[in-house]
Protein backbone atom coordinates (compact mmCIF):
# COMPACT_ATOMS: atom_id res chain seq x y z
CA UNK A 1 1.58 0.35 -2.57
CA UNK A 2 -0.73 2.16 0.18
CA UNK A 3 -4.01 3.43 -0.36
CA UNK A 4 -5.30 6.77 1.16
CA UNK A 5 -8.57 8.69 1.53
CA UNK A 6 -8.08 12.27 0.58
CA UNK A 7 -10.70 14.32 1.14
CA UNK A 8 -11.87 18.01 0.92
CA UNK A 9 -12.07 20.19 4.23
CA UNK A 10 -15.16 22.21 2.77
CA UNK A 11 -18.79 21.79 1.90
CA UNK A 12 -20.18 18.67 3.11
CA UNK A 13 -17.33 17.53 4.26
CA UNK A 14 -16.55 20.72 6.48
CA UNK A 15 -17.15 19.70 9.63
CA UNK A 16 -14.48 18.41 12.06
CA UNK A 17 -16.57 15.71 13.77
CA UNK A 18 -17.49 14.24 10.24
CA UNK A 19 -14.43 13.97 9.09
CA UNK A 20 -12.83 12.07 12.27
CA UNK A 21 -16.16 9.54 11.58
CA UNK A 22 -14.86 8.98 8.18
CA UNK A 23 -11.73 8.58 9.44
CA UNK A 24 -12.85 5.66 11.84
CA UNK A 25 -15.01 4.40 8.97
CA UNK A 26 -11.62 3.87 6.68
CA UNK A 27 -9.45 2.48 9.57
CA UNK A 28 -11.85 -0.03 10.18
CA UNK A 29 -12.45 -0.69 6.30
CA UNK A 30 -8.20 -1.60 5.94
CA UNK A 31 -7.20 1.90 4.34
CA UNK A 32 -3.50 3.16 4.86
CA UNK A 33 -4.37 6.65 5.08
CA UNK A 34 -6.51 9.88 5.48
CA UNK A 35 -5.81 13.37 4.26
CA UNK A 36 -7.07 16.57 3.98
CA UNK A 37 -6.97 19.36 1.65
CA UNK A 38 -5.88 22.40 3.29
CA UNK A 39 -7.99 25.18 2.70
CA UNK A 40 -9.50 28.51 4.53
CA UNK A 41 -12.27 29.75 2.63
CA UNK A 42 -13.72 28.65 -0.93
CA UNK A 43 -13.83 31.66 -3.74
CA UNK A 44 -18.13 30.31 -3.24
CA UNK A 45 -20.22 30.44 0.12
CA UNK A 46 -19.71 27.07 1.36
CA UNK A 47 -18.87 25.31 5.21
CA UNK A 48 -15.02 24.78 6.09
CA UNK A 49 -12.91 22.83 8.59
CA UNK A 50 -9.90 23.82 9.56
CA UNK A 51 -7.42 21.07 8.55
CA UNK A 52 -5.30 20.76 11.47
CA UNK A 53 -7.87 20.63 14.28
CA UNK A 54 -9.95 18.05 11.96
CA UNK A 55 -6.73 16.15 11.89
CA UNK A 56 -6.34 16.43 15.69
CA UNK A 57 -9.88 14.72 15.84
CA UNK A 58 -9.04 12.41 13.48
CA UNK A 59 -5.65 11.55 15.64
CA UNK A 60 -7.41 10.59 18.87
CA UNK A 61 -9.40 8.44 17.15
CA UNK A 62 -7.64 6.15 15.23
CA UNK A 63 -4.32 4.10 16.21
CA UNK A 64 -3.21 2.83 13.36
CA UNK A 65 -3.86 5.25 9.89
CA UNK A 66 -1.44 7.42 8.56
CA UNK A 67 -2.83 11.03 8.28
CA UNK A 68 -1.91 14.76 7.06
CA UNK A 69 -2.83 17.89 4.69
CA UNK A 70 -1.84 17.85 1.35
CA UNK A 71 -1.44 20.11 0.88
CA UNK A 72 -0.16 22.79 3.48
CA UNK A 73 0.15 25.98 1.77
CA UNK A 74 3.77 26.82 3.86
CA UNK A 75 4.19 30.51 2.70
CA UNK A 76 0.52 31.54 4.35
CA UNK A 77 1.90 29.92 7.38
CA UNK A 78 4.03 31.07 9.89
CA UNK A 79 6.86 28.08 9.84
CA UNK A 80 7.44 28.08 13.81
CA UNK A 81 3.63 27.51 14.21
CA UNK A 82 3.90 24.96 11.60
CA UNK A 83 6.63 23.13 13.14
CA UNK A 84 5.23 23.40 16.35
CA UNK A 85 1.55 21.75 15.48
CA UNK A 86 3.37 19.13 13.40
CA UNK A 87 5.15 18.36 16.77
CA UNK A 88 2.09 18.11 18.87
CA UNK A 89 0.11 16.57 15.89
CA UNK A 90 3.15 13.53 15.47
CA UNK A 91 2.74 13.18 19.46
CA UNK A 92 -0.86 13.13 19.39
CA UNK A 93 -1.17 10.61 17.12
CA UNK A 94 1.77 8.01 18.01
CA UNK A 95 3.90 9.11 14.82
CA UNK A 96 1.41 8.72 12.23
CA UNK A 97 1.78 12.54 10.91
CA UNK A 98 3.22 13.64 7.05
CA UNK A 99 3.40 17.12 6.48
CA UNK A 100 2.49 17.77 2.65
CA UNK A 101 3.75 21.19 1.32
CA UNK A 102 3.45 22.69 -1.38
CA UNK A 103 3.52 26.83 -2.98
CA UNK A 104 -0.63 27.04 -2.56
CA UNK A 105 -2.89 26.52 -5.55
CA UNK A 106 -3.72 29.11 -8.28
CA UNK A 107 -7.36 28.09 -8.31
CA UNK A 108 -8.96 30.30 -6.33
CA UNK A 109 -6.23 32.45 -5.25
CA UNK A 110 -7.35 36.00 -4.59
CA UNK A 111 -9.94 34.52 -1.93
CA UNK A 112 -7.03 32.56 -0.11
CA UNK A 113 -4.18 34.62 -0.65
CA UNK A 114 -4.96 38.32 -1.99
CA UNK A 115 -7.89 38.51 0.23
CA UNK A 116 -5.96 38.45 3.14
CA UNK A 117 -3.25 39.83 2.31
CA UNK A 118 -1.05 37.43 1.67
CA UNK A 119 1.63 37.05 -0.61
CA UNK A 120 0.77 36.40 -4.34
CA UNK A 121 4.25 36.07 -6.35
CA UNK A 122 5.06 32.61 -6.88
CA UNK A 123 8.75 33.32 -7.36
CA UNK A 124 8.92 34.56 -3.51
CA UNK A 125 6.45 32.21 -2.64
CA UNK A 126 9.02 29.75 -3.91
CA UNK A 127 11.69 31.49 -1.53
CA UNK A 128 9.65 31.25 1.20
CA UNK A 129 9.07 27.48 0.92
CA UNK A 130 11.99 27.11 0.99
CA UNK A 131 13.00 28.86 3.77
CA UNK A 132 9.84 27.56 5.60
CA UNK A 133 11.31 24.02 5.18
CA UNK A 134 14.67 24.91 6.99
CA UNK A 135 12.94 26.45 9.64
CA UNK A 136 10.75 23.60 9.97
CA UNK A 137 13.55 20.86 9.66
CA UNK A 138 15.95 22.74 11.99
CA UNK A 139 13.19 23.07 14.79
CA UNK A 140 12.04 19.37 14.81
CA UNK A 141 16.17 18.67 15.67
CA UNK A 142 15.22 19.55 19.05
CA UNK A 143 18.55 21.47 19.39
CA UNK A 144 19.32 25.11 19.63
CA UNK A 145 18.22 26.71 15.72
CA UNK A 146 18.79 30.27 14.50
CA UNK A 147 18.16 31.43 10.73
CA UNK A 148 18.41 34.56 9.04
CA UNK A 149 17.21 34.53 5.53
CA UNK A 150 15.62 36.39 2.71
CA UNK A 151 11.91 36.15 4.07
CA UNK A 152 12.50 34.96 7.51
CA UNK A 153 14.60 35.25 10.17
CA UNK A 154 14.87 33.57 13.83
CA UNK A 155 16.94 33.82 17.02
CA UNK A 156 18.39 31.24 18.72
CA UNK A 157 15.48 29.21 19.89
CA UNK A 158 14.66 25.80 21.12
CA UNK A 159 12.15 23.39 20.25
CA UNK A 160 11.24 20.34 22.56
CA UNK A 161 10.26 17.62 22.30
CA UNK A 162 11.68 15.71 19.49
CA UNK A 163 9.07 14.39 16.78
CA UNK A 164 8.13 10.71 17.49
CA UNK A 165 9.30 9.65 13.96
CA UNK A 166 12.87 9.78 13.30
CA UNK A 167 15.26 11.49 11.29
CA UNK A 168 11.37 13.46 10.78
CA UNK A 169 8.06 13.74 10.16
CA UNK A 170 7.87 12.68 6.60
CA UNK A 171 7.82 15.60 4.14
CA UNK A 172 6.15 15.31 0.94
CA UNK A 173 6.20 18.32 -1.29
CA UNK A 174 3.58 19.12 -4.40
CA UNK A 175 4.07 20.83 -7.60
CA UNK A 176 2.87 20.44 -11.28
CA UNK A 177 4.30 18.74 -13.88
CA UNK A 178 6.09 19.92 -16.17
CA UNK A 179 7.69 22.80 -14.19
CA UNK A 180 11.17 21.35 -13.00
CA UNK A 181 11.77 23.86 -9.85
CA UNK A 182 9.17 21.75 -7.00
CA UNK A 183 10.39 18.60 -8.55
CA UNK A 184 13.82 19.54 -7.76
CA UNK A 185 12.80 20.94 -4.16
CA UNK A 186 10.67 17.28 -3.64
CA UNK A 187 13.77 15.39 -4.57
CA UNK A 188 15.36 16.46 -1.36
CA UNK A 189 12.62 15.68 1.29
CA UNK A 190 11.09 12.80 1.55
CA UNK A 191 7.64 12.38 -1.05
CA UNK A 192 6.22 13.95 -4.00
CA UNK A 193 2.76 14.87 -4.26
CA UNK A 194 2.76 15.73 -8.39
CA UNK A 195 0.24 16.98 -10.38
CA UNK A 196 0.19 16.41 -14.08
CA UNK A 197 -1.96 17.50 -16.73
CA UNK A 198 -5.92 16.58 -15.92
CA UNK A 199 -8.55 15.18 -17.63
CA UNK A 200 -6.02 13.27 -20.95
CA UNK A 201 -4.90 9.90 -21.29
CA UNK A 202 -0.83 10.54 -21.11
CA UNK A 203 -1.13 11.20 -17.61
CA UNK A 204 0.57 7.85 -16.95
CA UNK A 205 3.41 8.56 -19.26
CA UNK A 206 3.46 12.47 -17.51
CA UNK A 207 3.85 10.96 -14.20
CA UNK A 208 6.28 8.36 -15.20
CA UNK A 209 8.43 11.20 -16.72
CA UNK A 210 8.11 13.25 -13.73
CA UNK A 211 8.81 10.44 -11.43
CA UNK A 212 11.88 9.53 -13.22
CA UNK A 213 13.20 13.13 -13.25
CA UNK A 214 12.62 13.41 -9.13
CA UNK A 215 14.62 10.14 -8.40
CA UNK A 216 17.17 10.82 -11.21
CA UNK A 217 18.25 13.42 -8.10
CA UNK A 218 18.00 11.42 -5.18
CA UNK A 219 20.37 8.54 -3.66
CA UNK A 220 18.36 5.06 -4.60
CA UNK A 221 19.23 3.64 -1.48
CA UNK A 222 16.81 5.93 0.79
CA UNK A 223 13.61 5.72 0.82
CA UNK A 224 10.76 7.82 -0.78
CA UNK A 225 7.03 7.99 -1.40
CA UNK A 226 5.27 9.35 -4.65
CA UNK A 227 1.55 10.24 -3.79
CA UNK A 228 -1.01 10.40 -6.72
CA UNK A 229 -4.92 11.19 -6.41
CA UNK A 230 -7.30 9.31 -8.94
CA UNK A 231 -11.16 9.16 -8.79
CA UNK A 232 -12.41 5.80 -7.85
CA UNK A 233 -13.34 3.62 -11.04
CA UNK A 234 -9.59 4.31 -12.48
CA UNK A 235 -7.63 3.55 -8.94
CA UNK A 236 -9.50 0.26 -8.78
CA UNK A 237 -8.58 -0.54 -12.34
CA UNK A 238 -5.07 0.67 -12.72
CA UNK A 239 -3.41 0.34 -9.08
CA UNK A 240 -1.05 -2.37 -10.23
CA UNK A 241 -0.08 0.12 -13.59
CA UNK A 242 0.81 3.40 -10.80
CA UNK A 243 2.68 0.74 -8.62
CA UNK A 244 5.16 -0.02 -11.28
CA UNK A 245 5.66 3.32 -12.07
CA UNK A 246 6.52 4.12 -8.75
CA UNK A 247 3.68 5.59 -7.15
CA UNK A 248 4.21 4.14 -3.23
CA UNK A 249 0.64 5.80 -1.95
CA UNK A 250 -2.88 6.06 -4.32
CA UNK A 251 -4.99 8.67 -3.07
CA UNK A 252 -8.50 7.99 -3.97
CA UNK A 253 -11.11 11.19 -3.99
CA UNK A 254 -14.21 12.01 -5.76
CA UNK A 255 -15.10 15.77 -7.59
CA UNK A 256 -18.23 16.82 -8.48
CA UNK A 257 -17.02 16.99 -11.91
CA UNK A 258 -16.64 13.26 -11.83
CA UNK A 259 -20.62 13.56 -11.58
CA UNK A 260 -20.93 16.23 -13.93
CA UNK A 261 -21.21 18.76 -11.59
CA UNK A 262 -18.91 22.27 -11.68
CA UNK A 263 -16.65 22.74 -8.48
CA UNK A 264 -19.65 24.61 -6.85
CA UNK A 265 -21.78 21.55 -7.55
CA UNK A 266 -22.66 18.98 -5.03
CA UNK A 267 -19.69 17.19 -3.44
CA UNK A 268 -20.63 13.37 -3.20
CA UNK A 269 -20.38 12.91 0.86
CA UNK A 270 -22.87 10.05 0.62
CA UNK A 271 -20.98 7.89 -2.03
CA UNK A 272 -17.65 8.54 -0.65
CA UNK A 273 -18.93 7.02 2.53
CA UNK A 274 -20.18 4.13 1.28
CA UNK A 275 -16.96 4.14 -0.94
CA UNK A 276 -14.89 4.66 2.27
CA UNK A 277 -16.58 1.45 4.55
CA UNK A 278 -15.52 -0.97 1.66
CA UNK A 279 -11.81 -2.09 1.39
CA UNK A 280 -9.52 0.19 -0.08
CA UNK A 281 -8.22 -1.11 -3.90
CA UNK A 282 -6.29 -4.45 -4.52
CA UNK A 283 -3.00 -4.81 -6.47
């Protein structure tokens, strides 16, 4: 199992030059990882840092540390802009990019999506994910790619250079437990990023279920990550339980609801960083 920071891209922690220190911080503490949430505004007043220029801070500053958003919202993306930042982003940083994916959360919604414009039917977002992902895949080949589909369509055009890693830059796709449709769609790239039911004990046996159900559709023989994000206290005391479930990569974040706080509260910068510059969990 790996161990990953995943952190918000807003209040405190909305600011591109803290974010690559934190990132240096959990390099240099042993952590695997360092993500982002991908957001553009907050549905309250309240700083944000763009996700991908954070991350390209974050890139030239580390050498070993896996990093990425999780998760990109692809349907309020344009998927050739996507593909191409992922291309510069895997250069940038050696091969140390994954792309997370996912439909975009409800939470907050009209500010991110209907705001803007945007679209706010899940069933095309769906479609568009989709889609997004083919356009994506086909212009990391690095050989002539053309698509028409449904929501998007592309002449011939021609991508260079190749990504670093190879077949890809490492796809891991979200969705919630127990819909079956983005557990289907994570079974054919290359992680899951699920979410089950919050704040009840059964999450384990949720997960497990959902876990099962994902790899029940893939070939056992090639490899595959399952991300999960826990607060602190219950990573540190049930790593070893996740691992032999199958979770590859434990995400550790902190809420202000873990402090009793609403989602406007105060987000705990001060004792993530402290949590951050001590080593990550132990199996």
């Amino acid at each position: 199992m790996k161990f990953g920071v995943y952190l918000p891209n807003f209040g405190p922690y909305g600011d591109a030059r803290l974010l690559s220190d934190l990132a240096v911080s959990a390099e240099q503490a042993g952590w695997d990882g360092f993500f982002l949430w991908d957001h553009i505004t907050r549905y309250w007043p309240t700083d944000v840092a763009d996700a991908w220029v954070s991350l390209s801070a974050v890139a030239t500053r580390t050498e070993r540390i896996r990093l990425g958003a999780l998760i990109t919202p692809l349907p309020r993306r344009r998927p050739w802009k996507v593909a191409r930042e992922a291309l510069t982003l895997d250069r940038l940083s050696n091969g140390r990019l994954i792309l997370g994916v996912g439909l975009g959360s409800s939470g907050g919604s009209e500010v991110e999506w209907d705001n803007f414009g945007e679209e706010m039917n899940l069933r095309k977002r769906a479609g568009m994910l989709d889609e997004g992902l083919e356009i994506v895949n086909g212009l990391w080949s690095g050989e002539p790619f053309a698509f028409d589909g449904n929501y998007y369509h592309i002449k011939t055009s021609h991508f260079l250079p190749k990504p670093v890693q190879q077949p890809r830059i490492p796809v891991w796709v979200a969705g919630n437990w127990p819909h079956k449709a983005p557990f289907r769609r994570m079974a054919r790239w290359d992680g899951m990023v699920p979410q089950t039911s919050p704040g009840i004990d059964n999450d384990m046996s949720e997960l497990k279920e959902a876990i099962s159900f994902t790899c029940s559709l893939r070939d056992p023989a090639l490899p595959f990550d399952v991300a999960y994000s826990l607060p602190p206290a219950q990573a540190a005391a049930r790593a070893s339980a996740y691992a032999e479930i199958g979770v590859t990569w434990l995400l550790v974040q902190l809420y202000p609801t873990h402090f009793g706080a609403d989602w406007q509260g105060t987000w705990p910068l001060d004792v993530m960083r402290k949590y951050i510059e001590t080593k990550p969990p132990q199996l």
